[in-house]
Protein backbone atom coordinates (compact mmCIF):
# COMPACT_ATOMS: atom_id res chain seq x y z
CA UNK A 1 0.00 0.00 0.00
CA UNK A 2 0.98 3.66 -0.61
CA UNK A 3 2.68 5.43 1.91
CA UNK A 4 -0.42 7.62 2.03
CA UNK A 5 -1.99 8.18 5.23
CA UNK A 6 -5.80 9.03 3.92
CA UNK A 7 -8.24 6.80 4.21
CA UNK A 8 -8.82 7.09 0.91
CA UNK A 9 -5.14 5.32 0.27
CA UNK A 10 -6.02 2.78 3.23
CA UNK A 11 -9.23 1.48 1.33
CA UNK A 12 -7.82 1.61 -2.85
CA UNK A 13 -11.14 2.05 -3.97
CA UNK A 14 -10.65 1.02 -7.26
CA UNK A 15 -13.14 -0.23 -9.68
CA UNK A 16 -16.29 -0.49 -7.53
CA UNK A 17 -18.74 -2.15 -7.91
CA UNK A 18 -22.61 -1.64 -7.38
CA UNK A 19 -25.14 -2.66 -5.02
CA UNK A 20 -25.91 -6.07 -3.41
CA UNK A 21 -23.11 -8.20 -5.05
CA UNK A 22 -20.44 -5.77 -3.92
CA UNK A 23 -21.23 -5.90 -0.41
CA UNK A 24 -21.22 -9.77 -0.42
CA UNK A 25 -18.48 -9.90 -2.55
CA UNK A 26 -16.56 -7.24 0.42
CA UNK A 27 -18.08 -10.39 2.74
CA UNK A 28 -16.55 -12.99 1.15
CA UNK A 29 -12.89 -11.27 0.81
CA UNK A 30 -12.99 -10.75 4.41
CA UNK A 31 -14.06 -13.81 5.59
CA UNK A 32 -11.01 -15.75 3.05
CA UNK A 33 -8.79 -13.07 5.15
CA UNK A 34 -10.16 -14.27 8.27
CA UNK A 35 -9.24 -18.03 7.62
CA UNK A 36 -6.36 -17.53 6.20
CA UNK A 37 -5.07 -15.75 9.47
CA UNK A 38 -6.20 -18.94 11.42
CA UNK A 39 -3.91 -20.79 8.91
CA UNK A 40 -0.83 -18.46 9.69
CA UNK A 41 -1.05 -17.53 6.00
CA UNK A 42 -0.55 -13.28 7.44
CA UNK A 43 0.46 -12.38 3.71
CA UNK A 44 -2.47 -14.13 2.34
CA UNK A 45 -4.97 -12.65 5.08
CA UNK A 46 -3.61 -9.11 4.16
CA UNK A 47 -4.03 -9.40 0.43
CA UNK A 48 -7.30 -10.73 0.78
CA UNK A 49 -8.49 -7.81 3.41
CA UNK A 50 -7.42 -5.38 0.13
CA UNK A 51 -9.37 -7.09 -1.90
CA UNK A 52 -12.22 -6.78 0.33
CA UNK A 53 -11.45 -2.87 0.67
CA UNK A 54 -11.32 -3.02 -3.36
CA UNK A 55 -14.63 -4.07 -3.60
CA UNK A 56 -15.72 -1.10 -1.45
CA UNK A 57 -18.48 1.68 -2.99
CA UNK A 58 -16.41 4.72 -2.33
CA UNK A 59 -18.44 4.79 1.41
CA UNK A 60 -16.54 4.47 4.66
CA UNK A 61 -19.17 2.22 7.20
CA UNK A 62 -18.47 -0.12 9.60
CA UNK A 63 -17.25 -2.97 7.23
CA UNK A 64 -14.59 -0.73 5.38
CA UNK A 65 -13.38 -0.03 9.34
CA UNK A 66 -13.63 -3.24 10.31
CA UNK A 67 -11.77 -4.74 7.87
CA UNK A 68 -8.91 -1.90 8.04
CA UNK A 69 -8.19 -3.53 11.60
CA UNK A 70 -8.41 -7.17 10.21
CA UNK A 71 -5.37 -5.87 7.79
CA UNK A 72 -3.20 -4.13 9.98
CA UNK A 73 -3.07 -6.89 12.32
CA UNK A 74 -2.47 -9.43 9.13
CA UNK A 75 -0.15 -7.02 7.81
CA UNK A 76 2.03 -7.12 11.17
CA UNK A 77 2.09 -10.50 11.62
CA UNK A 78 3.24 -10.90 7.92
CA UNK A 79 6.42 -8.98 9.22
CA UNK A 80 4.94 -5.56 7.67
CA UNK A 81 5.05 -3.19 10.99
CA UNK A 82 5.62 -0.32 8.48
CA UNK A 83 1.96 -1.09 6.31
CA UNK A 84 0.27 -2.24 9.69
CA UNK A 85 1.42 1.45 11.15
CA UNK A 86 0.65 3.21 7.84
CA UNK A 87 -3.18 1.85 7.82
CA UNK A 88 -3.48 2.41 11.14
CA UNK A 89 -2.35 6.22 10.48
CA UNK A 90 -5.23 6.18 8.21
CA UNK A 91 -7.75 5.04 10.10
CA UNK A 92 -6.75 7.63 13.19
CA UNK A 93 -6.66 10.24 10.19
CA UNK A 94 -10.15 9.69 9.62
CA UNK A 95 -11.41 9.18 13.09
CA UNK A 96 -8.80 10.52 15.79
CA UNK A 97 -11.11 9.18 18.66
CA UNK A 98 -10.76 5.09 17.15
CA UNK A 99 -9.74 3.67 20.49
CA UNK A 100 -8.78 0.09 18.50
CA UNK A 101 -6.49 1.77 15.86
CA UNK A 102 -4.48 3.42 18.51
CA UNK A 103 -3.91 -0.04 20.40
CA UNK A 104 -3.06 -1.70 17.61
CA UNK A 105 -0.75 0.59 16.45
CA UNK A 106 0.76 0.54 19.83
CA UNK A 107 0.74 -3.14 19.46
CA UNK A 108 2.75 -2.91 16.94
CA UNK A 109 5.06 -0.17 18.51
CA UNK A 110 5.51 -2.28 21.29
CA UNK A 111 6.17 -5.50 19.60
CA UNK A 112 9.27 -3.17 17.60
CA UNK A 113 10.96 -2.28 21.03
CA UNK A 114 9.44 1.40 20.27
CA UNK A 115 8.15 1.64 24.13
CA UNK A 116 7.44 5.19 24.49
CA UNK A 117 4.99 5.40 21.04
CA UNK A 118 3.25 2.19 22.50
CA UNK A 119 2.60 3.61 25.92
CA UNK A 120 1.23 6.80 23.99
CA UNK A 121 -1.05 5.09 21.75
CA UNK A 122 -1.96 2.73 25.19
CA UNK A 123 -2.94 5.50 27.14
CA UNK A 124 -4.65 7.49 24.02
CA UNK A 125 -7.29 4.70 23.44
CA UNK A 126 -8.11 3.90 27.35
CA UNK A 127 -8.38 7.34 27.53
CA UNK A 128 -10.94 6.94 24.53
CA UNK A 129 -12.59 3.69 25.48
CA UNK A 130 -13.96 4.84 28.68
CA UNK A 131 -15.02 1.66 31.03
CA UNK A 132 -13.62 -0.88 28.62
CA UNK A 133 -11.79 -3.04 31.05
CA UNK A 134 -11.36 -5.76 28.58
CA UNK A 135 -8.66 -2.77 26.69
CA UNK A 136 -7.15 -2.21 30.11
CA UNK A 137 -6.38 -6.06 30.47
CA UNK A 138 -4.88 -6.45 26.94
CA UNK A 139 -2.64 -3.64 27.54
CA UNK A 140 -1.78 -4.68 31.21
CA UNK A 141 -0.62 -8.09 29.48
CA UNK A 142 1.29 -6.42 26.39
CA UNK A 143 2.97 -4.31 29.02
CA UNK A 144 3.93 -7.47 31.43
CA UNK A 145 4.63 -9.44 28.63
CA UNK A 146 7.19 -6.97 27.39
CA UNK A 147 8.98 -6.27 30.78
CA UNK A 148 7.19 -3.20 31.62
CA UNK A 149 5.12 -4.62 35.04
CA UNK A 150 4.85 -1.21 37.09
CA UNK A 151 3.01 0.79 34.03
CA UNK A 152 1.12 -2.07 33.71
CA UNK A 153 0.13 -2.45 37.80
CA UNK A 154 -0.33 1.07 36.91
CA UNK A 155 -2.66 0.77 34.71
CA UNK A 156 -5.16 -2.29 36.37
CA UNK A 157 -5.06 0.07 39.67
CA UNK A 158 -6.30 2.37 37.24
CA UNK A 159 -9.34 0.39 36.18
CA UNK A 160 -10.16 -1.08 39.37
CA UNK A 161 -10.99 2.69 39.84
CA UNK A 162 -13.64 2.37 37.27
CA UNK A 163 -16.97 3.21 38.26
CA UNK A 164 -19.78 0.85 37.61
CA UNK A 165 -22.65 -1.67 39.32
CA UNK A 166 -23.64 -3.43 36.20
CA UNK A 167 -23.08 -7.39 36.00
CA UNK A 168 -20.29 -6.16 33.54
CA UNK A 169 -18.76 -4.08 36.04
CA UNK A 170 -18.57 -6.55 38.54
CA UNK A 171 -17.16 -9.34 36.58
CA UNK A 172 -14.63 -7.69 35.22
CA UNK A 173 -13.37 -6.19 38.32
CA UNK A 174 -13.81 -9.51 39.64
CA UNK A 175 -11.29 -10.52 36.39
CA UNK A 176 -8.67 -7.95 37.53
CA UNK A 177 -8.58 -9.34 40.83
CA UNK A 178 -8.19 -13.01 39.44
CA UNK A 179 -5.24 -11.79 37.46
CA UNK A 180 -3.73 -9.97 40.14
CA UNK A 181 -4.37 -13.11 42.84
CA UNK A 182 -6.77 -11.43 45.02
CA UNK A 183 -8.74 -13.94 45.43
CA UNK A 184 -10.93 -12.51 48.36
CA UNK A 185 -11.74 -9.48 46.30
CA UNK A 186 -12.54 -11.64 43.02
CA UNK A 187 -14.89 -13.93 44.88
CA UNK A 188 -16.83 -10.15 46.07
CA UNK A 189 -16.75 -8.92 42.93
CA UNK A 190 -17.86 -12.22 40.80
CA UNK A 191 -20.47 -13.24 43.39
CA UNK A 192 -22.71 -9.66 42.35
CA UNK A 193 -22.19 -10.25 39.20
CA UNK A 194 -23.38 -13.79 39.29
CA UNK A 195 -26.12 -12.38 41.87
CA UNK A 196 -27.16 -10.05 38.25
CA UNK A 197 -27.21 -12.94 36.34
CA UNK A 198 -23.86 -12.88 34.77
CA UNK A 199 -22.91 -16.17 32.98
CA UNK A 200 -19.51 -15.60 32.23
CA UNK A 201 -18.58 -14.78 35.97
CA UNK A 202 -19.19 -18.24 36.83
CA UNK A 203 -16.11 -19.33 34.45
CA UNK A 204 -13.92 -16.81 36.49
CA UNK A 205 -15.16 -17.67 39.98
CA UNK A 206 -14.46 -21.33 39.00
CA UNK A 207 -11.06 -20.29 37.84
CA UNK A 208 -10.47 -18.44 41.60
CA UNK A 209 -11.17 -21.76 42.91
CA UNK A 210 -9.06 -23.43 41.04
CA UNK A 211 -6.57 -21.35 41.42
CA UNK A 212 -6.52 -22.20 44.78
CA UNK A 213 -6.70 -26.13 44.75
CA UNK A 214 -10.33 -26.25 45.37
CA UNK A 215 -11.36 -28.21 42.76
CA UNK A 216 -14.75 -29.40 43.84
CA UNK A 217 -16.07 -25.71 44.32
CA UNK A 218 -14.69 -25.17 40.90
CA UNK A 219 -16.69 -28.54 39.00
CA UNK A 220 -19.94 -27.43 39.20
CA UNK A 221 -19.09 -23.50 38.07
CA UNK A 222 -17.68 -25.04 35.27
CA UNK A 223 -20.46 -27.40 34.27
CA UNK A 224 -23.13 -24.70 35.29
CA UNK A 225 -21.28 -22.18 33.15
CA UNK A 226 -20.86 -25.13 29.49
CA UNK A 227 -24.74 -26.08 30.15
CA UNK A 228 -25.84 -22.15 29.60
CA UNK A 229 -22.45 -21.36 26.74
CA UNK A 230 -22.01 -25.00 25.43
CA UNK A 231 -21.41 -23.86 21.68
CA UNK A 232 -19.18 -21.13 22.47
CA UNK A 233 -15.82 -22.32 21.09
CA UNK A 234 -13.36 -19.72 22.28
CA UNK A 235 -14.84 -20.31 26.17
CA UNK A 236 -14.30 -24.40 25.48
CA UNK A 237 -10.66 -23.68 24.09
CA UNK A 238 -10.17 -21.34 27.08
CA UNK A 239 -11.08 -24.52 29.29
CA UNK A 240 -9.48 -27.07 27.35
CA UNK A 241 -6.28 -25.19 27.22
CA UNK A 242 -6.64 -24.65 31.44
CA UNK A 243 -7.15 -28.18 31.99
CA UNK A 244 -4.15 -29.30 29.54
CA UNK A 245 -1.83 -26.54 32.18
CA UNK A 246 -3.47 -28.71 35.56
CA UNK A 247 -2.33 -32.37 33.21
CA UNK A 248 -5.86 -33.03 32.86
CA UNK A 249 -5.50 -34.58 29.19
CA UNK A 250 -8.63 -36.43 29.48
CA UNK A 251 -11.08 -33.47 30.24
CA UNK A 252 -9.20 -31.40 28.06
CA UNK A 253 -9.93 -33.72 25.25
CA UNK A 254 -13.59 -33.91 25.62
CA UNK A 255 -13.77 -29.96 25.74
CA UNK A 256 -11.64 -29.61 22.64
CA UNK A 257 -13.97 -32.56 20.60
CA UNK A 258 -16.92 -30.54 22.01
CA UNK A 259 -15.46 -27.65 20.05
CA UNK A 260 -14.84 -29.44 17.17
CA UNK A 261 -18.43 -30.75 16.54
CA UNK A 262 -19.62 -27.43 16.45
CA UNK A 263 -18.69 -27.39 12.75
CA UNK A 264 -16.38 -25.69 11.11
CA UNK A 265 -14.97 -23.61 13.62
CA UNK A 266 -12.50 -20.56 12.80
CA UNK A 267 -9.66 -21.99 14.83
CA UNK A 268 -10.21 -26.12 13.46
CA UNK A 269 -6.39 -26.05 13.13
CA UNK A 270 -5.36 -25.55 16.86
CA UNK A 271 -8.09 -27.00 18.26
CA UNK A 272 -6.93 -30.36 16.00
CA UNK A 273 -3.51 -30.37 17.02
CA UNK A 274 -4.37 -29.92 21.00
CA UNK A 275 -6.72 -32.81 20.36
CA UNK A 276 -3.36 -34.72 19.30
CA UNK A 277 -1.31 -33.24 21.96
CA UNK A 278 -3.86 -34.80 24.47
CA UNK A 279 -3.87 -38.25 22.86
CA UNK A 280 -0.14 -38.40 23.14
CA UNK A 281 -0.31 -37.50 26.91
CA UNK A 282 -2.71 -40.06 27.37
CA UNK A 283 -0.30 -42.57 25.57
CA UNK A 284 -2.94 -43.30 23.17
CA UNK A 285 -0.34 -42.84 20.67
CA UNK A 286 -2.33 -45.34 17.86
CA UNK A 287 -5.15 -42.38 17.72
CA UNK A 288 -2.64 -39.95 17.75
CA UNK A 289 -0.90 -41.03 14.72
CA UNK A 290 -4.68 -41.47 13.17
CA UNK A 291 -5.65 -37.76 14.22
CA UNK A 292 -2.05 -36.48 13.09
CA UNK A 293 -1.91 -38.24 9.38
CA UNK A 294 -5.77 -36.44 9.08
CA UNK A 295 -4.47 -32.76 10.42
CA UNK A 296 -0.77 -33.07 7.90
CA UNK A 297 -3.26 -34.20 4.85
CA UNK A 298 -5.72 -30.87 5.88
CA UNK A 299 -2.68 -28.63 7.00
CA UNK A 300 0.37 -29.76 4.86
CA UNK A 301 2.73 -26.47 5.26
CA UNK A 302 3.02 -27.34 9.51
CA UNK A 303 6.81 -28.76 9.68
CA UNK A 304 6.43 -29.10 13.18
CA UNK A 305 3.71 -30.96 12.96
CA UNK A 306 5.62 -33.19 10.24
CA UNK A 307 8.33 -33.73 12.87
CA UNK A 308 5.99 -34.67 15.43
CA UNK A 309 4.49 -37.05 12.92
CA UNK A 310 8.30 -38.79 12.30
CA UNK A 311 8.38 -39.23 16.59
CA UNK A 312 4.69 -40.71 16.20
CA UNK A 313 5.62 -43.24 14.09
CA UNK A 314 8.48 -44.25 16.52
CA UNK A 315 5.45 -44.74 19.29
């Protein structure tokens, strides 16, 4: 993409099209974009995002936006910081109050050891985003990820301060507490929330019990919360992945098949190859081999999971 910071430059609206077919046309781009990011395939996913943009009608909406983010973040990954900062640029020219392009242009600042523009662009969108805690957490794990763990105490001390006494509120304060092993205060916080009717709290109060070897109190929150949320994938990866940390392969397994069957799902690839990892843990290393051949035939470009495949057939 041109160095251009316009929007106009960020969406490359050439040859549009009309009506009905462009917009599902825009759809479909996007959506090949989106896959193709779940594949690893970052160049792919950011050509295919300026396709989408291509297809646009010369109108700016929510889409066009939308799909600026899903190509910065491709273009990134694909080892682009410079076209991931420039169509972020863009999108801040047309809109300097988007909270998301500032993160993920300090995202990207960050991840290039340029600290002081990330912390800018970090504090410019929660300054934006008002009670957004779930902003506040991603930066407060960029920041301790990268080394920087007083601005990011900083910061969740700052959103603890939040006001707030919806069930949203409460959970996520009740989240912040988790993170920060509070456990007293999370159980306060998550019990209102819970109290409001808040589904997802129960996944975090089971995780402060867990967190503090008391499993049984932790079961039936975890149950409670896959009977109401059962075909929410990310939640059942969330809780497959937790139980694969505590060595239980078993459980882990039936959370990550429970995923599976809901058909199709946008990350099939590493839900597959945790559903190997937990067959070789469980030394049931003829369905492994069965479940690997099947994910190398589907995902042929993995040489990892190629060499795994050459220690499989050792089993």
């Amino acid at each position: 993409m041109a160095a251009s910071v316009t929007m106009l430059a960020c969406l490359c609206l050439a040859g549009c099209q009309n009506g009905q077919q462009a917009i599902e046309d825009q759809q479909a781009f996007r959506q090949v974009g989106i896959n193709k990011m779940n594949e690893g395939d970052y160049a792919g996913a950011a050509n295919a995002f300026q396709k989408a943009l291509d297809k646009s009608q010369a109108v700016i909406g929510e889409l066009e936006l939308d799909i600026c983010y899903y190509k910065a973040t491709a273009q990134y990954n694909a080892g682009d910081p410079k076209g991931a900062i420039t169509t972020c640029n863009a999108l801040i020219d047309y809109d300097k109050k988007d909270a998301k392009a500032y993160f993920i242009r300090g995202c990207v600042y960050l991840k290039e050891g340029d600290s002081e523009n990330a912390r800018k662009d970090y504090s410019k969108a929660l300054e934006l985003s008002g009670n957004n805690y779930a902003l506040y957490l991603s930066v407060y794990e960029n920041l301790s990820g990268a080394g920087f763990t007083e601005e990011a105490e900083e910061l969740v001390a700052k959103a603890l301060d939040l006001e707030g006494d919806t069930a949203e509120d409460f959970r996520e304060r009740g989240h912040i507490y988790l993170i920060r092993q509070e456990y007293d205060n999370a159980r306060t916080e998550l019990d209102k929330a819970i109290k409001q009717g808040d589904t997802k709290a129960l996944l975090y109060l089971a995780q402060v019990y867990d967190a503090q070897d008391e499993g049984k109190k932790a079961k039936p929150l975890y149950e409670s919360y896959l009977k109401k949320n059962g075909s929410d994938t990310d939640t059942l990866i969330a809780l497959g992945e937790m139980q694969m940390e505590a060595g239980k392969y078993q459980r882990a397994l039936e959370l990550f098949q429970q995923a599976l069957e809901v058909g199709s799902p946008e990350n099939e690839k590493s839900l597959r190859r945790n559903e190997i990892i937990c067959y070789e843990n469980l030394f049931d290393f003829a369905k492994a081999k069965e479940k690997m051949a099947s994910y190398i035939k589907d995902y042929p470009e993995d040489e990892e999971a190629k060499r795994e495949d050459t220690f499989l057939q050792t089993r």
